[in-house]
Protein backbone atom coordinates (compact mmCIF):
# COMPACT_ATOMS: atom_id res chain seq x y z
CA UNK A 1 -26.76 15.07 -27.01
CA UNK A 2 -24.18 15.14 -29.59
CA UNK A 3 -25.20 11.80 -30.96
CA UNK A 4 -28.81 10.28 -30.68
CA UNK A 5 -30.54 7.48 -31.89
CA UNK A 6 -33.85 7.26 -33.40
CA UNK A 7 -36.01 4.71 -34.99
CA UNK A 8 -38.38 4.61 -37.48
CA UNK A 9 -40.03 1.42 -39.48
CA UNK A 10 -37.63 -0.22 -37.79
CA UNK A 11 -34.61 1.18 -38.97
CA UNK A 12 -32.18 3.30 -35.89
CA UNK A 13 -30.45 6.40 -37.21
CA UNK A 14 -27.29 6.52 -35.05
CA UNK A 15 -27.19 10.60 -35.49
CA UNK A 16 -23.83 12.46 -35.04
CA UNK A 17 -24.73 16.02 -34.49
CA UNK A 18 -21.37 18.02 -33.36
CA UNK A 19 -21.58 21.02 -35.64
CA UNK A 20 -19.68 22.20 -37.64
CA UNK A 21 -17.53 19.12 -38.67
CA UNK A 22 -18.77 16.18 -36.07
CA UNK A 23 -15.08 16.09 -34.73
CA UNK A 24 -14.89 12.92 -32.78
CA UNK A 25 -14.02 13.76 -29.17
CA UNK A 26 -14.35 11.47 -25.80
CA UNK A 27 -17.87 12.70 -25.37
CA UNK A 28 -19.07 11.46 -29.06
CA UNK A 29 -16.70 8.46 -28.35
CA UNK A 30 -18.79 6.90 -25.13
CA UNK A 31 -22.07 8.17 -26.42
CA UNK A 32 -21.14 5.64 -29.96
CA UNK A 33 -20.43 2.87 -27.61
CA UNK A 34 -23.50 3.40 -25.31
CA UNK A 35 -25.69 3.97 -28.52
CA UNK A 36 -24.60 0.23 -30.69
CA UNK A 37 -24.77 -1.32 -27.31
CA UNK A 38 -28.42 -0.18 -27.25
CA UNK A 39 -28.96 -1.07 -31.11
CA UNK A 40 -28.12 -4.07 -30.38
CA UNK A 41 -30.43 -4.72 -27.47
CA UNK A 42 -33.91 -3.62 -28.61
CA UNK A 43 -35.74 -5.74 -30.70
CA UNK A 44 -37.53 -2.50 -32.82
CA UNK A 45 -34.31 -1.86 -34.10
CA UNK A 46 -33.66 -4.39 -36.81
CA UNK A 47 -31.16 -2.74 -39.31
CA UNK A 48 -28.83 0.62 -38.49
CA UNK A 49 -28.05 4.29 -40.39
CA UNK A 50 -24.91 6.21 -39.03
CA UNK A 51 -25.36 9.26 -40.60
CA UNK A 52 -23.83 13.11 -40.00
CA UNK A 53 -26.10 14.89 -41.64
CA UNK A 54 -27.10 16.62 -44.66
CA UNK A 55 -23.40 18.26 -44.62
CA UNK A 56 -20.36 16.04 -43.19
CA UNK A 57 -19.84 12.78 -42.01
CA UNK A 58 -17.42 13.05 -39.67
CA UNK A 59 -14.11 15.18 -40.11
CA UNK A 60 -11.84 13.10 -37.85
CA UNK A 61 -10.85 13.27 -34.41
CA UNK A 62 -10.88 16.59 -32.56
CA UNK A 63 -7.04 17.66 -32.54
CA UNK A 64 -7.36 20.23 -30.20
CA UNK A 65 -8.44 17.69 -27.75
CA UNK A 66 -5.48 15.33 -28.27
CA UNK A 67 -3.26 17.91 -28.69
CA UNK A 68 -3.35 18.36 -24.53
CA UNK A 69 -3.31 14.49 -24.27
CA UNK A 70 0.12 13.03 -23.40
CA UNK A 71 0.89 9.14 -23.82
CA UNK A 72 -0.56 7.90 -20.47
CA UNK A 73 -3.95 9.79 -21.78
CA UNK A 74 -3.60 8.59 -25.71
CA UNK A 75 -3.22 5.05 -24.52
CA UNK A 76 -6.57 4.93 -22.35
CA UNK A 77 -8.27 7.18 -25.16
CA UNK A 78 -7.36 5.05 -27.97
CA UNK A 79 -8.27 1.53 -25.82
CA UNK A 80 -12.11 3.00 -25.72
CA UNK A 81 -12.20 4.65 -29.40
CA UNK A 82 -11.27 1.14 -30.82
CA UNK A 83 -14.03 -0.24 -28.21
CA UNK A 84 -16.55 2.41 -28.87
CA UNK A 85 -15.57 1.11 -32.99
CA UNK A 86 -15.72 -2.23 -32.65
CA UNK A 87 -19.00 -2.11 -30.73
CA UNK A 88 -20.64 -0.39 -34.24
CA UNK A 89 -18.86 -2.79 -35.97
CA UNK A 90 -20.75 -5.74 -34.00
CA UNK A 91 -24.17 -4.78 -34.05
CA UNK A 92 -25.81 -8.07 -34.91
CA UNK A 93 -28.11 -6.42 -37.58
CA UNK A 94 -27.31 -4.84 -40.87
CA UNK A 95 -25.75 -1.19 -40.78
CA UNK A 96 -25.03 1.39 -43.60
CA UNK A 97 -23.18 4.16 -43.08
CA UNK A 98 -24.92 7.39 -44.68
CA UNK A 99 -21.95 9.58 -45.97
CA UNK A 100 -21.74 13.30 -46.97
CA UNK A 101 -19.22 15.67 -47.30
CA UNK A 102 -16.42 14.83 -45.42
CA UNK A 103 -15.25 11.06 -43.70
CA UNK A 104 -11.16 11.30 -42.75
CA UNK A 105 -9.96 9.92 -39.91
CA UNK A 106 -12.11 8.77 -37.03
CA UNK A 107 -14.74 9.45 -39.42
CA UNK A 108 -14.01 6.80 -42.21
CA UNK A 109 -13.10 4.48 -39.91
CA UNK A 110 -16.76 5.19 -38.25
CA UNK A 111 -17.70 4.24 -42.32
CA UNK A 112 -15.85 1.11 -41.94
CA UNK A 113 -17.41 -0.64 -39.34
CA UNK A 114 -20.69 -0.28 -41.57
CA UNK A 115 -21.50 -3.47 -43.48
CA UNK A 116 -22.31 -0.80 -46.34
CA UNK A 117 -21.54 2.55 -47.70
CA UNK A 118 -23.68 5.31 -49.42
CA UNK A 119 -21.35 8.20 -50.28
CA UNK A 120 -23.16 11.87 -51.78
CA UNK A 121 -21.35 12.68 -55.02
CA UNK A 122 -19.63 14.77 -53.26
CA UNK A 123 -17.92 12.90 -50.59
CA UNK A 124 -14.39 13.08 -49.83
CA UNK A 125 -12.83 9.98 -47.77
CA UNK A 126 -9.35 9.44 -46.28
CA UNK A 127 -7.22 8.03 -43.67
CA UNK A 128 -5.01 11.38 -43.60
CA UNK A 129 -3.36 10.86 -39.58
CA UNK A 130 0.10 10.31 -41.21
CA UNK A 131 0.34 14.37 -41.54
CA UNK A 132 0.03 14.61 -37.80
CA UNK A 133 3.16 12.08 -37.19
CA UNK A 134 0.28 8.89 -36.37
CA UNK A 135 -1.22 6.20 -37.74
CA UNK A 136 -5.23 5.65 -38.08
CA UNK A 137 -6.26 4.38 -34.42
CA UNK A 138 -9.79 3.54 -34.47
CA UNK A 139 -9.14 0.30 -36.84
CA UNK A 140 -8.14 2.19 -39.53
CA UNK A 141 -4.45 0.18 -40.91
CA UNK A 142 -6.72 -3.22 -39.95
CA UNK A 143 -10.12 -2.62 -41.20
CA UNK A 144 -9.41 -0.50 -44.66
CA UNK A 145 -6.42 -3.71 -45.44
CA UNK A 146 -9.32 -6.03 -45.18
CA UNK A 147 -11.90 -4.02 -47.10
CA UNK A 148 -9.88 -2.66 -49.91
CA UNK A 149 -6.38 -4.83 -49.26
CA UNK A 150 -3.29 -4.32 -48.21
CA UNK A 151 -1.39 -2.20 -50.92
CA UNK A 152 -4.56 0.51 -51.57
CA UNK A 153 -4.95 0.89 -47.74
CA UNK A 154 -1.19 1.41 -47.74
CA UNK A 155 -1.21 4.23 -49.95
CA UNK A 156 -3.96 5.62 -48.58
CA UNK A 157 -2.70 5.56 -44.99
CA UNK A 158 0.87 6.46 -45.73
CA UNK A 159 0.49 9.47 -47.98
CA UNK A 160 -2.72 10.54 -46.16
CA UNK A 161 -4.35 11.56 -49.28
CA UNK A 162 -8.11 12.31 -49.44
CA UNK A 163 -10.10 10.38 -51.97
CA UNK A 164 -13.54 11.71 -53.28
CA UNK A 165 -16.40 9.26 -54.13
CA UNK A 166 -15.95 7.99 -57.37
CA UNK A 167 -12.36 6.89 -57.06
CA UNK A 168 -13.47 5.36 -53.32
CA UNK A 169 -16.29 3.53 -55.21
CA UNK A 170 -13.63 2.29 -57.48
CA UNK A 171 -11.21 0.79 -54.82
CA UNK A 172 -14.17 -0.54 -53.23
CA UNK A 173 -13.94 1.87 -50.36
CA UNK A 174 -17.85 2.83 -50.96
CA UNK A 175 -20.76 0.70 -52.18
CA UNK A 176 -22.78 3.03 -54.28
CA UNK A 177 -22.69 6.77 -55.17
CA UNK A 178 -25.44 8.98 -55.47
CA UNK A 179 -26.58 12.84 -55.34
CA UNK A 180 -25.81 14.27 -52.01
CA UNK A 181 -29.63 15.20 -51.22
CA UNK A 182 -30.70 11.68 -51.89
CA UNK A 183 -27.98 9.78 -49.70
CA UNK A 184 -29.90 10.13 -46.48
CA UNK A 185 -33.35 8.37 -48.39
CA UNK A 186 -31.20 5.68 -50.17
CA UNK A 187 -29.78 4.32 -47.17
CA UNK A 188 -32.96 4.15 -45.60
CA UNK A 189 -34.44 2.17 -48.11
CA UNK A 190 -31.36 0.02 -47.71
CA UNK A 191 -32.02 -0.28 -44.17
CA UNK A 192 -35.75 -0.36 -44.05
CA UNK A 193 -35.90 -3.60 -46.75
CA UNK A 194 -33.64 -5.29 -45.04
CA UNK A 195 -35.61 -4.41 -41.12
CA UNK A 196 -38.27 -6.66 -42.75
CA UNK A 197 -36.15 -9.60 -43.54
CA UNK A 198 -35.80 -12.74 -41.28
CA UNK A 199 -33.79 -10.92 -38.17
CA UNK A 200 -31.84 -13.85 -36.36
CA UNK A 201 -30.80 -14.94 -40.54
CA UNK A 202 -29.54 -11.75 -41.15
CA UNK A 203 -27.24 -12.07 -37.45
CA UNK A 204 -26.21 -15.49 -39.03
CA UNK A 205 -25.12 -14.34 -42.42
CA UNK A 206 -22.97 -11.36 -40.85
CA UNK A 207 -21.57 -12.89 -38.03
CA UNK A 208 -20.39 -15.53 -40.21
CA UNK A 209 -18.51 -13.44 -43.21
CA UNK A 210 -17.15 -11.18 -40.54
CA UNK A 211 -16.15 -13.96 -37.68
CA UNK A 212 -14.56 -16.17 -41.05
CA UNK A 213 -12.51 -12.95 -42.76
CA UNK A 214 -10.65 -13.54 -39.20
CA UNK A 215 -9.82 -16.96 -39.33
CA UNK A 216 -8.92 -19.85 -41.62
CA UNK A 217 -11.16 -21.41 -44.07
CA UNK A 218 -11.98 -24.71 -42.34
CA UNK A 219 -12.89 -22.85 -39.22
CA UNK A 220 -15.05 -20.18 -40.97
CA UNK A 221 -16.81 -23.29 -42.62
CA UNK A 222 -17.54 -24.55 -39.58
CA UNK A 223 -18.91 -21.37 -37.87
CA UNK A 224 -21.59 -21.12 -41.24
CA UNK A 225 -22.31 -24.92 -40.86
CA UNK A 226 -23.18 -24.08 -37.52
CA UNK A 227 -25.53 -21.43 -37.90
CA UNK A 228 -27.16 -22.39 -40.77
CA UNK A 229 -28.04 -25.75 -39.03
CA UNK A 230 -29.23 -23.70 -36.19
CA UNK A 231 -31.66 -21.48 -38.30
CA UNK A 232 -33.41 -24.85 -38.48
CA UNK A 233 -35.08 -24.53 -35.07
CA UNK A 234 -36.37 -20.68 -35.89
CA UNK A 235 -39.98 -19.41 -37.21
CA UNK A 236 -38.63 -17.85 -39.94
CA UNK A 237 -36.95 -20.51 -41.17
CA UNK A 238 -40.15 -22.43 -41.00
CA UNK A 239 -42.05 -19.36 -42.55
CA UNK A 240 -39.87 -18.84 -45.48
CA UNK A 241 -39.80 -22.50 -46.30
CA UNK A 242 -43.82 -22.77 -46.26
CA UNK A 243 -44.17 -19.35 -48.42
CA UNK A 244 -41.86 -20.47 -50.85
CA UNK A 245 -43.67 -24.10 -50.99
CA UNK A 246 -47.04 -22.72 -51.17
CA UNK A 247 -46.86 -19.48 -52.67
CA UNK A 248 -43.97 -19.52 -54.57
CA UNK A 249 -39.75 -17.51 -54.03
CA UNK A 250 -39.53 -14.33 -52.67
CA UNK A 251 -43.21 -13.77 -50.95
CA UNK A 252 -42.09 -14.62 -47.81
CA UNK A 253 -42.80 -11.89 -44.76
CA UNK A 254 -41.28 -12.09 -41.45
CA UNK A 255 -42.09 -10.50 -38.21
């Protein structure tokens, strides 16, 4: 398969493997969309990697492919890239996005539906579809606004520059940057600490920051209030509270 999943200490690498540049075709596209549906579903998988590899991310969408597209095609293609997307995007459990080399395109949007972003030192990011004649499709002009705002995603996506990692880390397009043979480990630390945290809390927290960026303040409030009275009838809420009675903050373990 071009893109697998496997899991280890609870953590599910979401694996793009479409050498030499992970182009993001239909195939890769469905097999994304059938792979966070899964994610989602099993209960060993408590926190998610997408990661290209030691060499490239993901290069962007593969041209050649919707080159031979005409608009009847592009308009069902694009409908199930931005579902394929937005079904990363809604994993219920935390995901980092692993990224070397290159992430333009379909590939930095894949980044942008991760709740966190390692980038290699040497990483080049970018949004660069307005040299085709387009516009980002997979999220791109709605999810970069949101993450980095509106006037650095607009001069991003209109001159369709590239952007390598320290001046993404400084508009906010990455989290943290670190040397490109240690970006794979890092974000599985990431991931693995937070696999051992309170798993229904963790749904909570990110469905409510990501369900309230979408709405207006009194309704967000109200979609927290609601959870976090909810977490009231769980184990781990009952766990944590008894650790941190009798043993003290922070000692808490969950299963």
């Amino acid at each position: 398969m071009t893109v697998t999943l496997e899991v280890r200490d609870g953590v599910g690498t979401i694996l793009l493997d479409r050498p030499p540049m992970n182009a993001l075709d239909v195939a890769i596209q469905d097999r994304l969309r059938e792979l966070a549906e899964e994610a989602t579903r099993r209960e060993d998988v408590r926190s998610v990697i997408l990661y290209g590899g030691e060499k490239v991310f993901a290069a962007g969408a593969d041209i050649k492919e919707m080159q031979a597209m005409d608009h009847t095609a592009m308009v069902l293609r694009s409908k199930g890239l931005q579902d394929a997307f937005t079904a990363v995007a809604r994993i219920p459990k935390p995901v980092v996005a692993a990224v070397t080399g290159y992430a333009l395109g379909g590939g930095c949007e894949l980044a942008l539906c991760a709740d966190f972003r390692i980038a290699a030192d040497n990483a080049k990011l970018g949004q660069p579809e307005i040299l085709l004649g387009l516009i980002p499709g997979a999220g791109g002009t709605q999810r970069l606004a949101r993450l980095i705002g509106p006037s650095r995603a607009k001069d991003l996506i209109f001159t369709g520059r590239m952007v390598k990692a320290e001046e993404a880390l400084a508009l906010g397009l990455v989290d943290r940057v670190v040397p490109a043979a240690e970006v794979h480990e890092q974000a599985h630390a990431w991931a693995a600490k937070l696999a051992k945290g309170p798993a229904l809390a963790l749904r909570a927290a990110k469905e409510s920051i990501d369900a309230g960026l979408e709405t207006d303040i009194d309704t967000g409030l109200t979609i927290e209030r609601n959870w976090f009275s909810g977490l009231f009838a769980t184990e781990d809420r009952e766990r944590g509270m008894r650790s941190f009675v009798e043993e003290g903050p922070g000692k808490a373990t969950f299963g």
